[in-house]
N, C-alpha and C. Protein backbone atom coordinates (compact mmCIF):
# COMPACT_ATOMS: atom_id res chain seq x y z
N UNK A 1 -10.67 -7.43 -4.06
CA UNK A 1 -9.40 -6.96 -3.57
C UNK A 1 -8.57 -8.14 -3.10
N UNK A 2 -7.12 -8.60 -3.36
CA UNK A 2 -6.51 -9.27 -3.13
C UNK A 2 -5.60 -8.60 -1.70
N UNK A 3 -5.93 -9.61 -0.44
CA UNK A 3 -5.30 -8.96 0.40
C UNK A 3 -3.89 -9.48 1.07
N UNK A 4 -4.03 -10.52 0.72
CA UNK A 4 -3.16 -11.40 1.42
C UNK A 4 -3.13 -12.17 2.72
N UNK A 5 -4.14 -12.17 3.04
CA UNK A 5 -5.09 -13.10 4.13
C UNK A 5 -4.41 -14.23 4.10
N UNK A 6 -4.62 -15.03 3.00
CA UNK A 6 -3.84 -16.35 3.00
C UNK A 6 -2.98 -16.62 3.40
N UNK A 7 -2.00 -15.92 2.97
CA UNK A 7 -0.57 -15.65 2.97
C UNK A 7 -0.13 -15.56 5.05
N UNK A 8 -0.65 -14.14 5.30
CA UNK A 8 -0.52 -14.66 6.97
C UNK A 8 -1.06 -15.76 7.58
N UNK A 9 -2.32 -16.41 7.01
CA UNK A 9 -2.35 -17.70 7.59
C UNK A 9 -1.65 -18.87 7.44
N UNK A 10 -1.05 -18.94 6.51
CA UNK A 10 0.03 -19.84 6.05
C UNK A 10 1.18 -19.74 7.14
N UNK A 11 1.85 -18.09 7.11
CA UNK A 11 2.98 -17.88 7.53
C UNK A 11 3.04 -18.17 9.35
N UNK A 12 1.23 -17.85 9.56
CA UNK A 12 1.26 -17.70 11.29
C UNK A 12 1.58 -19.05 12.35
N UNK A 13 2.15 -20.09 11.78
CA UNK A 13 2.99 -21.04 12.71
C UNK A 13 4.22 -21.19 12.14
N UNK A 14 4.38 -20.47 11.89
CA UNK A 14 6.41 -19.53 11.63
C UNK A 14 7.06 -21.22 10.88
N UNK A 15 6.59 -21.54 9.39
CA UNK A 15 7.04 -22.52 8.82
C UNK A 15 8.53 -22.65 8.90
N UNK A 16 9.36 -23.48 8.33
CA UNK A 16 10.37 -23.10 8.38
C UNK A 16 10.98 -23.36 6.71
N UNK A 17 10.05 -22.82 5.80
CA UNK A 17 10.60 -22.66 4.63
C UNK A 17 9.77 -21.13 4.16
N UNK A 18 10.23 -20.41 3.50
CA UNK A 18 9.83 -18.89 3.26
C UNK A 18 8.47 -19.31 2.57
N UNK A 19 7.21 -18.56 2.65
CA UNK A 19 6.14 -18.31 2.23
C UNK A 19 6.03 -16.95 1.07
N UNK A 20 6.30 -17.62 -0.46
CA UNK A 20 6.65 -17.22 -1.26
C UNK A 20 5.15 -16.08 -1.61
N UNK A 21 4.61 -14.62 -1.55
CA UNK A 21 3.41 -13.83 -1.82
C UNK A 21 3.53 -13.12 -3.19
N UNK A 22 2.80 -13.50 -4.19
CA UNK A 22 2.66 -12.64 -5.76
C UNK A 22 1.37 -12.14 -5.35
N UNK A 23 1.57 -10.63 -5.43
CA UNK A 23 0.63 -9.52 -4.36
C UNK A 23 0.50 -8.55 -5.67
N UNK A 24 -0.27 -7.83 -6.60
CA UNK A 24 -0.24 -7.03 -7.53
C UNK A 24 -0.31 -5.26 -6.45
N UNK A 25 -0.32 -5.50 -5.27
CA UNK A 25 -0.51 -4.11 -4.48
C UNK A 25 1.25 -4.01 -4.06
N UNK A 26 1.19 -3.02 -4.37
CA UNK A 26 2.92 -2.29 -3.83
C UNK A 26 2.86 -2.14 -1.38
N UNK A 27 1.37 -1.58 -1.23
CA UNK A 27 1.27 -1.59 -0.28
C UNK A 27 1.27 -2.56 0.42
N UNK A 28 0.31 -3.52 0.02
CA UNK A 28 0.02 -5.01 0.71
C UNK A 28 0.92 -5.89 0.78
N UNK A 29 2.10 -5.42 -0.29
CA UNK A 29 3.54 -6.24 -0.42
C UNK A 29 4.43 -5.59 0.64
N UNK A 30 4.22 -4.59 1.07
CA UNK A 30 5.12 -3.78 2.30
C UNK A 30 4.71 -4.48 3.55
N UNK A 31 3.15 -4.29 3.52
CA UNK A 31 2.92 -4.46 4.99
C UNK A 31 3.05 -6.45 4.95
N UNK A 32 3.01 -7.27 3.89
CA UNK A 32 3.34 -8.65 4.39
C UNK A 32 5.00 -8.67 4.50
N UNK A 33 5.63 -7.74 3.90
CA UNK A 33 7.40 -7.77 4.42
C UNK A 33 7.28 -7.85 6.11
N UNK A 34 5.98 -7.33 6.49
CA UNK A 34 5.83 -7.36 8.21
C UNK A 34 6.14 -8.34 8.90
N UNK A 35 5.74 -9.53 8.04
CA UNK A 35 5.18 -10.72 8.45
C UNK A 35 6.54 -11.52 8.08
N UNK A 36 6.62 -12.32 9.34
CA UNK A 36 7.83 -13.40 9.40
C UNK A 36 7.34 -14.38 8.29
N UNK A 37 8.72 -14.63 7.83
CA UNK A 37 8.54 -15.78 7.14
C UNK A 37 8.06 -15.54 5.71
N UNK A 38 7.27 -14.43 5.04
CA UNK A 38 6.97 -14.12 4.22
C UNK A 38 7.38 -13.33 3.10
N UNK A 39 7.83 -14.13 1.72
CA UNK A 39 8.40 -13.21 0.51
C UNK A 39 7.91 -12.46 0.03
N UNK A 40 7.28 -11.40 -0.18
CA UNK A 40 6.09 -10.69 -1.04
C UNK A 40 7.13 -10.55 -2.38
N UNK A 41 6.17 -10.55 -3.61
CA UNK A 41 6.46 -9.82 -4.79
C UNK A 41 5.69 -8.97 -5.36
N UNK A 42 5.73 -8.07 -5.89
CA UNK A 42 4.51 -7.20 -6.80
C UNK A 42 4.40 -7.80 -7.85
N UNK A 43 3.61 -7.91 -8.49
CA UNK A 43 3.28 -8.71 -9.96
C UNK A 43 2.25 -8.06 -10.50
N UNK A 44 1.77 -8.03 -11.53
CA UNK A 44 0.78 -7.55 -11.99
C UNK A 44 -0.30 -8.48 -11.83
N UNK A 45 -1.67 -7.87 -11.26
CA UNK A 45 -2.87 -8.77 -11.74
C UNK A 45 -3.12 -9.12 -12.74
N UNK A 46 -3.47 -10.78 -12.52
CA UNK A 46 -3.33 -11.35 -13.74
C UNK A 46 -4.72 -12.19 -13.29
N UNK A 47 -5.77 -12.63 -14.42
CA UNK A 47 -6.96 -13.35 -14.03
C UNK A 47 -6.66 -15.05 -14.61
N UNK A 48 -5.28 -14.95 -15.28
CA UNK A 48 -4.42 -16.21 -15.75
C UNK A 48 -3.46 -16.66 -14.79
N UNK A 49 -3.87 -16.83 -13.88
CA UNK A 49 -2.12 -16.78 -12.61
C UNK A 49 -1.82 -18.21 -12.67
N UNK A 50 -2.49 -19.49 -12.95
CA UNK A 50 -1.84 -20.82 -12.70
C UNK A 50 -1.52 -20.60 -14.16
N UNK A 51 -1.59 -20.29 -14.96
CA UNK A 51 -1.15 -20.33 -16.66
C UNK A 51 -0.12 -19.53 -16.24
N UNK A 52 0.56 -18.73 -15.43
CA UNK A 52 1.69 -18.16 -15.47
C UNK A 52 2.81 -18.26 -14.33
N UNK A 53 2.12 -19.31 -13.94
CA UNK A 53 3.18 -19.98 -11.87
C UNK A 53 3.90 -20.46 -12.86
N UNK A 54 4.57 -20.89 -13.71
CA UNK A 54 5.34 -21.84 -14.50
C UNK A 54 7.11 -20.69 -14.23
N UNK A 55 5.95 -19.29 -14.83
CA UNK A 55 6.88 -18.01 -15.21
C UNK A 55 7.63 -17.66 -13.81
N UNK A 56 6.55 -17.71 -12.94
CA UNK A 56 6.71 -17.00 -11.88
C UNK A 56 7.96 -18.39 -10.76
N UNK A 57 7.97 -19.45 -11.19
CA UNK A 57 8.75 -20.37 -10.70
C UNK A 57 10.41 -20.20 -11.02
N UNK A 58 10.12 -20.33 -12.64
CA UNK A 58 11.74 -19.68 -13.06
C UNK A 58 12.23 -18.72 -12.57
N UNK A 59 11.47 -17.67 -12.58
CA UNK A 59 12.46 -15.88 -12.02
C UNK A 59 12.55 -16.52 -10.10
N UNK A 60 11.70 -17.35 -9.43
CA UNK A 60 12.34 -17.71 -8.35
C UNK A 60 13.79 -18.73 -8.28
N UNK A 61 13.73 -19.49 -9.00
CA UNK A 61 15.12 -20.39 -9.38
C UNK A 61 16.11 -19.40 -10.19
N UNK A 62 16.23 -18.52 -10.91
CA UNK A 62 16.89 -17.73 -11.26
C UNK A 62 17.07 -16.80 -9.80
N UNK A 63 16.57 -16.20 -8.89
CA UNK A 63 16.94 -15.57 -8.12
C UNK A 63 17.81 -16.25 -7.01
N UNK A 64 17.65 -17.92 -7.19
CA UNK A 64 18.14 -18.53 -6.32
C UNK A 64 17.30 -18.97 -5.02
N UNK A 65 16.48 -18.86 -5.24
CA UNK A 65 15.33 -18.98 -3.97
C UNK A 65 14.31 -20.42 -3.97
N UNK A 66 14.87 -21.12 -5.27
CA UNK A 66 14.35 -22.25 -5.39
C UNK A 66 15.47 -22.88 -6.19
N UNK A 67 15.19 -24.51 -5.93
CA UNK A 67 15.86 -25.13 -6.87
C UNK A 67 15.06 -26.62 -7.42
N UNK A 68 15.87 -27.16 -8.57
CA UNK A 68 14.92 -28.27 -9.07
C UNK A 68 14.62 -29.31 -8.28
N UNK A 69 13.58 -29.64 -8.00
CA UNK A 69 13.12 -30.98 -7.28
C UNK A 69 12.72 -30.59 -6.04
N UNK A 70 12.84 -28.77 -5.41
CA UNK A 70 11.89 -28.83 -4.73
C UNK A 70 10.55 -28.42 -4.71
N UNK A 71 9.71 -28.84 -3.85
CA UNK A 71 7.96 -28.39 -3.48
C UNK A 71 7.42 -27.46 -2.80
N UNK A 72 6.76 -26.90 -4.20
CA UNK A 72 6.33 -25.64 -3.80
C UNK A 72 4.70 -25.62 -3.71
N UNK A 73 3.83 -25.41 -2.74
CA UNK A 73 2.04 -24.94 -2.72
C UNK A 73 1.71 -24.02 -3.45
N UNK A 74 1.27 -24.31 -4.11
CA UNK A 74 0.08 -22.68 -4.82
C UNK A 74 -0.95 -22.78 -4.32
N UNK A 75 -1.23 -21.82 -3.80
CA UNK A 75 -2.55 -21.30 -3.40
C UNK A 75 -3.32 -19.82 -3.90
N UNK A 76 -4.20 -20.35 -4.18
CA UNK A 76 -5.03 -19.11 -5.08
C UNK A 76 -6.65 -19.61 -5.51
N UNK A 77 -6.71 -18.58 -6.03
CA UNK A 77 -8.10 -18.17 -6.12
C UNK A 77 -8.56 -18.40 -7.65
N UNK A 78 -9.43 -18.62 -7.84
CA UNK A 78 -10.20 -18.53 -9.13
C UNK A 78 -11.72 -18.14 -9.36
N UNK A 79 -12.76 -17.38 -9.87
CA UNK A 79 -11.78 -15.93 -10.60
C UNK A 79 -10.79 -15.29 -9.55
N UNK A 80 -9.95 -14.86 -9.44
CA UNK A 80 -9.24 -13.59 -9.42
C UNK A 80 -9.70 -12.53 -8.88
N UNK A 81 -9.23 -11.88 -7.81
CA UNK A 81 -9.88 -11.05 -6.94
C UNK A 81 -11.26 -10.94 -6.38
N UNK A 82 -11.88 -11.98 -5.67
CA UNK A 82 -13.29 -12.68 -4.68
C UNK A 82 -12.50 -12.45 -3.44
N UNK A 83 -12.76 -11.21 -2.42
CA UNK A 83 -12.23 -11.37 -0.97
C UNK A 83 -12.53 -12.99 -0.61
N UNK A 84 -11.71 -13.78 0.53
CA UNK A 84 -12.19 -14.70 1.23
C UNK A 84 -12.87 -16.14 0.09
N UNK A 85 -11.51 -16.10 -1.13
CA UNK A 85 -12.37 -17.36 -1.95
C UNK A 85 -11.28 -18.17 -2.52
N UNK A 86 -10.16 -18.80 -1.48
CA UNK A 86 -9.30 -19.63 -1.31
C UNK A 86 -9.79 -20.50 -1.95
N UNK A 87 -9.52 -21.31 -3.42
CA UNK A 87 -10.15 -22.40 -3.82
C UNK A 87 -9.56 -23.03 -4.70
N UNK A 88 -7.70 -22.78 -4.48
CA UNK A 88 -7.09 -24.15 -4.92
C UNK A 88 -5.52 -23.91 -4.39
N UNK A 89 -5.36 -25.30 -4.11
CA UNK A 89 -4.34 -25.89 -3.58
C UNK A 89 -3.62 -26.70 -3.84
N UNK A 90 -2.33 -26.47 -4.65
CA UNK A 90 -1.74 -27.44 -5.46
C UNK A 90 -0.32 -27.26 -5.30
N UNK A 91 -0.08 -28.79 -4.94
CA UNK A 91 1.51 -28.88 -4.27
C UNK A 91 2.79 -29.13 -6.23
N UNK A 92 3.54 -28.77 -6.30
CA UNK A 92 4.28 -28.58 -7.57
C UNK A 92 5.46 -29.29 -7.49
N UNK A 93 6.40 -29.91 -7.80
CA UNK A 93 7.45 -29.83 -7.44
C UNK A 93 8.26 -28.86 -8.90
N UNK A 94 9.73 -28.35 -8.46
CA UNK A 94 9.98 -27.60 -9.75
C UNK A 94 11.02 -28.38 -10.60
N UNK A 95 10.66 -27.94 -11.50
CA UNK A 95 11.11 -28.81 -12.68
C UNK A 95 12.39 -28.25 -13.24
């Protein structure tokens, strides 16, 4: 189950750049709207998600919520839905 654990730990010393969440739960994306500082999106589960941050970067620069040359963290998991298995961390800048 993907809960979004990460995501409030990231957000819980109130950054001061938005903490961008691709959440495949409609619920878990409501209740992190809770949470300061935090973007949720619904997305579909995907067990390909760094093969598709590329995708998921553009529709943020198209929404206006990013722009080129700045740095963005990915954080995620591999496989894909392991409660509690945070195991990569990779700073991007966008292109």
């Amino acid at each position: 189950m993907i809960s979004g654990g990460t995501a409030k730990v990231v957000a819980s010393p109130k950054p001061m750049v938005p903490v961008f969440v691709f959440i495949p739960s409609l619920y878990r994306a409501r209740l992190l709207n809770l949470i300061r500082g935090t973007v949720p999106f619904v997305v579909e589960e995907d067990k390909h998600l760094l093969l598709h941050m590329v995708q998921l970067i553009i529709m943020l620069k198209k929404r206006r919520l990013l722009k080129k040359g700045d740095r963005v963290v990915i954080i995620t998991e591999i496989p894909v839905g392991i409660p509690n298995r945070t195991n990569i961390i990779r700073v991007q800048e966008v292109p």
